[in-house]
Protein backbone atom coordinates (compact mmCIF):
# COMPACT_ATOMS: atom_id res chain seq x y z
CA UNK A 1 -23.32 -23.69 7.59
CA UNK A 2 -21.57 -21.99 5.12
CA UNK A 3 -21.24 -18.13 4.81
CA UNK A 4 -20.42 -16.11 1.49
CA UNK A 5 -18.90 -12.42 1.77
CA UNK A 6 -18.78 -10.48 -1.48
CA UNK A 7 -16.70 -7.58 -1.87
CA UNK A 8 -15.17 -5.52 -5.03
CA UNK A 9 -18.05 -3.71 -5.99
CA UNK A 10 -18.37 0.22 -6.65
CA UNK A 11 -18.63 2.97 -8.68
CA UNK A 12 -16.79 2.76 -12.58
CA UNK A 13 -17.34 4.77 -15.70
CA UNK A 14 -19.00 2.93 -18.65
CA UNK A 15 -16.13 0.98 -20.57
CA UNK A 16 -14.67 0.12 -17.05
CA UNK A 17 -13.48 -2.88 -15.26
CA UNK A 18 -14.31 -4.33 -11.62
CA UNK A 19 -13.30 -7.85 -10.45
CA UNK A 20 -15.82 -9.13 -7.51
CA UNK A 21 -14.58 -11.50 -4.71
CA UNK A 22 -16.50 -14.14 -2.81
CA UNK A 23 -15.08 -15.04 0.45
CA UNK A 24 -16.27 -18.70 1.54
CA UNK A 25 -16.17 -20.30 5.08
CA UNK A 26 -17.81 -22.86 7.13
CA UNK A 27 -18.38 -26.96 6.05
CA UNK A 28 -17.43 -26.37 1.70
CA UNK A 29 -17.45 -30.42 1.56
CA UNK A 30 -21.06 -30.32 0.01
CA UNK A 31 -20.94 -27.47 -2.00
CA UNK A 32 -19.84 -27.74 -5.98
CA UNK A 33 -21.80 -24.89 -7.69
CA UNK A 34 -20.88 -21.23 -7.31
CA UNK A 35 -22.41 -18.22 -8.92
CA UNK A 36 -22.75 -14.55 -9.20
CA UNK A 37 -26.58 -13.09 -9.30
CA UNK A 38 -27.54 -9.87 -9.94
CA UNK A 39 -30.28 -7.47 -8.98
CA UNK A 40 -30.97 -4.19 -10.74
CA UNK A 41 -33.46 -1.46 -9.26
CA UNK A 42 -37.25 -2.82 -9.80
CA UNK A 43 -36.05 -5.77 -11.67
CA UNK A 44 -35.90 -9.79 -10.59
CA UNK A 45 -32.46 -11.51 -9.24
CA UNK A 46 -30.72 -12.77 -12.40
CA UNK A 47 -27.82 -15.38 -12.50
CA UNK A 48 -25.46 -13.84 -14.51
CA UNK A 49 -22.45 -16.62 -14.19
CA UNK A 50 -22.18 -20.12 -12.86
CA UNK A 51 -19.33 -22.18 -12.23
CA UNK A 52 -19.47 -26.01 -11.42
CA UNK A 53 -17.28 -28.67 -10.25
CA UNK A 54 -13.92 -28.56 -11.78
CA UNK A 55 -14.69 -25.73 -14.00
CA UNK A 56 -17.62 -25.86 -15.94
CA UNK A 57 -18.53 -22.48 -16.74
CA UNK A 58 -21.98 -20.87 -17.82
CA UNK A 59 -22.80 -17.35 -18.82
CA UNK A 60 -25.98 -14.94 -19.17
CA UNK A 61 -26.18 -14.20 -23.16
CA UNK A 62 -25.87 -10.48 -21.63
CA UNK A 63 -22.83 -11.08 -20.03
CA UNK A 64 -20.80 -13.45 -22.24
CA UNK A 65 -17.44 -11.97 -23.81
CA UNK A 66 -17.27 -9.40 -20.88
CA UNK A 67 -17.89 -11.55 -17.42
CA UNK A 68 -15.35 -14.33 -16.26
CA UNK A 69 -16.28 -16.41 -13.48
CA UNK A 70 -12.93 -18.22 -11.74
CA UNK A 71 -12.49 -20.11 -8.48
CA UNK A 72 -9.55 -20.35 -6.34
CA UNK A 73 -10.39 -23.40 -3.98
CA UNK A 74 -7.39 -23.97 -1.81
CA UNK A 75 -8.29 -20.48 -0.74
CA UNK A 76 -12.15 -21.02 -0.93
CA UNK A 77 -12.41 -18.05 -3.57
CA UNK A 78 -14.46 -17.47 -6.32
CA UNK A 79 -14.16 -14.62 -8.66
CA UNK A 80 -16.33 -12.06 -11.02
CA UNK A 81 -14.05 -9.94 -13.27
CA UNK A 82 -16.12 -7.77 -15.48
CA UNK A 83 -14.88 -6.00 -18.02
CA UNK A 84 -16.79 -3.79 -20.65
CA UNK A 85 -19.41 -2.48 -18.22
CA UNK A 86 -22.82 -0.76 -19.20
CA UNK A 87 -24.65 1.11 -17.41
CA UNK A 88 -27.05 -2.02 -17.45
CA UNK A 89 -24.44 -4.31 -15.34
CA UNK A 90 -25.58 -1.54 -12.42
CA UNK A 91 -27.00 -3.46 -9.61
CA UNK A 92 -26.51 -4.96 -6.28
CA UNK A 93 -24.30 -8.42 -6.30
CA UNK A 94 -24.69 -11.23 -4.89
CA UNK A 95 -22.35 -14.68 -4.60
CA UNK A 96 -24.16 -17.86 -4.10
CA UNK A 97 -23.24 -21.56 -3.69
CA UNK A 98 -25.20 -25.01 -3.70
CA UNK A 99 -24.48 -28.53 -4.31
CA UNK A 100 -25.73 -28.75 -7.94
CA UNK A 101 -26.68 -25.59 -8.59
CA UNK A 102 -25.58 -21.86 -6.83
CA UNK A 103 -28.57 -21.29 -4.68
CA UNK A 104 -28.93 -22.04 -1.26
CA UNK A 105 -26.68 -19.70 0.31
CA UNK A 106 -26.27 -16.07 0.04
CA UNK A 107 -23.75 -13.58 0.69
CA UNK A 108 -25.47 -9.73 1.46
CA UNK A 109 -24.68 -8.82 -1.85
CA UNK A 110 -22.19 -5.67 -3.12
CA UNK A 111 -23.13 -3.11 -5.11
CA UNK A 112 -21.78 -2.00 -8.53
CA UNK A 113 -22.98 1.43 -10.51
CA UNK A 114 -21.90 1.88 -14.15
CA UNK A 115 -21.96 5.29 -15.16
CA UNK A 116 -22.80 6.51 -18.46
């Protein structure tokens, strides 16, 4: 099993900067995709940054030039600093991790509000 634990998230002013952490435990041997999802009030889960194997990073168009995704694997970290917020980034959080793609396992998500 492997568990996820987000934390970071909170309350910033529009033009603000958080950085979201993603605490990883259990068997890691099988898992080489990480990401950071995204749920705003009444809309779907979106994946808003990947990062694969070595470092392969992907990016939602809405997020690119503002989001960095980062992992810190002796420590079993991965990282979501976000920089430029809207008040569109508000939403709950969430850190997940596969194989060959981030999905599989959750963490219970943090939650970050832009204000405008």
């Amino acid at each position: 099993q492997v568990r996820l634990v987000e934390s970071g998230g909170g309350l910033v002013q529009a033009g603000g900067s958080l950085r979201l952490s993603c605490a990883a435990s259990g068997f890691l041997g099988g898992i080489n995709a990480v990401g950071w999802y995204r749920q705003a009030p009444g809309k779907q889960r979106e994946l808003v940054a990947t990062i694969i194997g070595g470092g392969n990073t992907d990016y939602a168009d809405s997020v690119k030039g503002r989001f960095t995704i980062s992992r810190d694997t002796a420590n079993s970290m991965v990282y979501l600093q976000m920089s430029s917020l809207k008040p569109e980034d508000t939403g709950v959080y969430y850190c997940a991790a596969g194989k060959s793609a981030p999905a599989g396992y959750w963490g219970q998500g943090t939650q970050v509000t832009v204000s405008s």
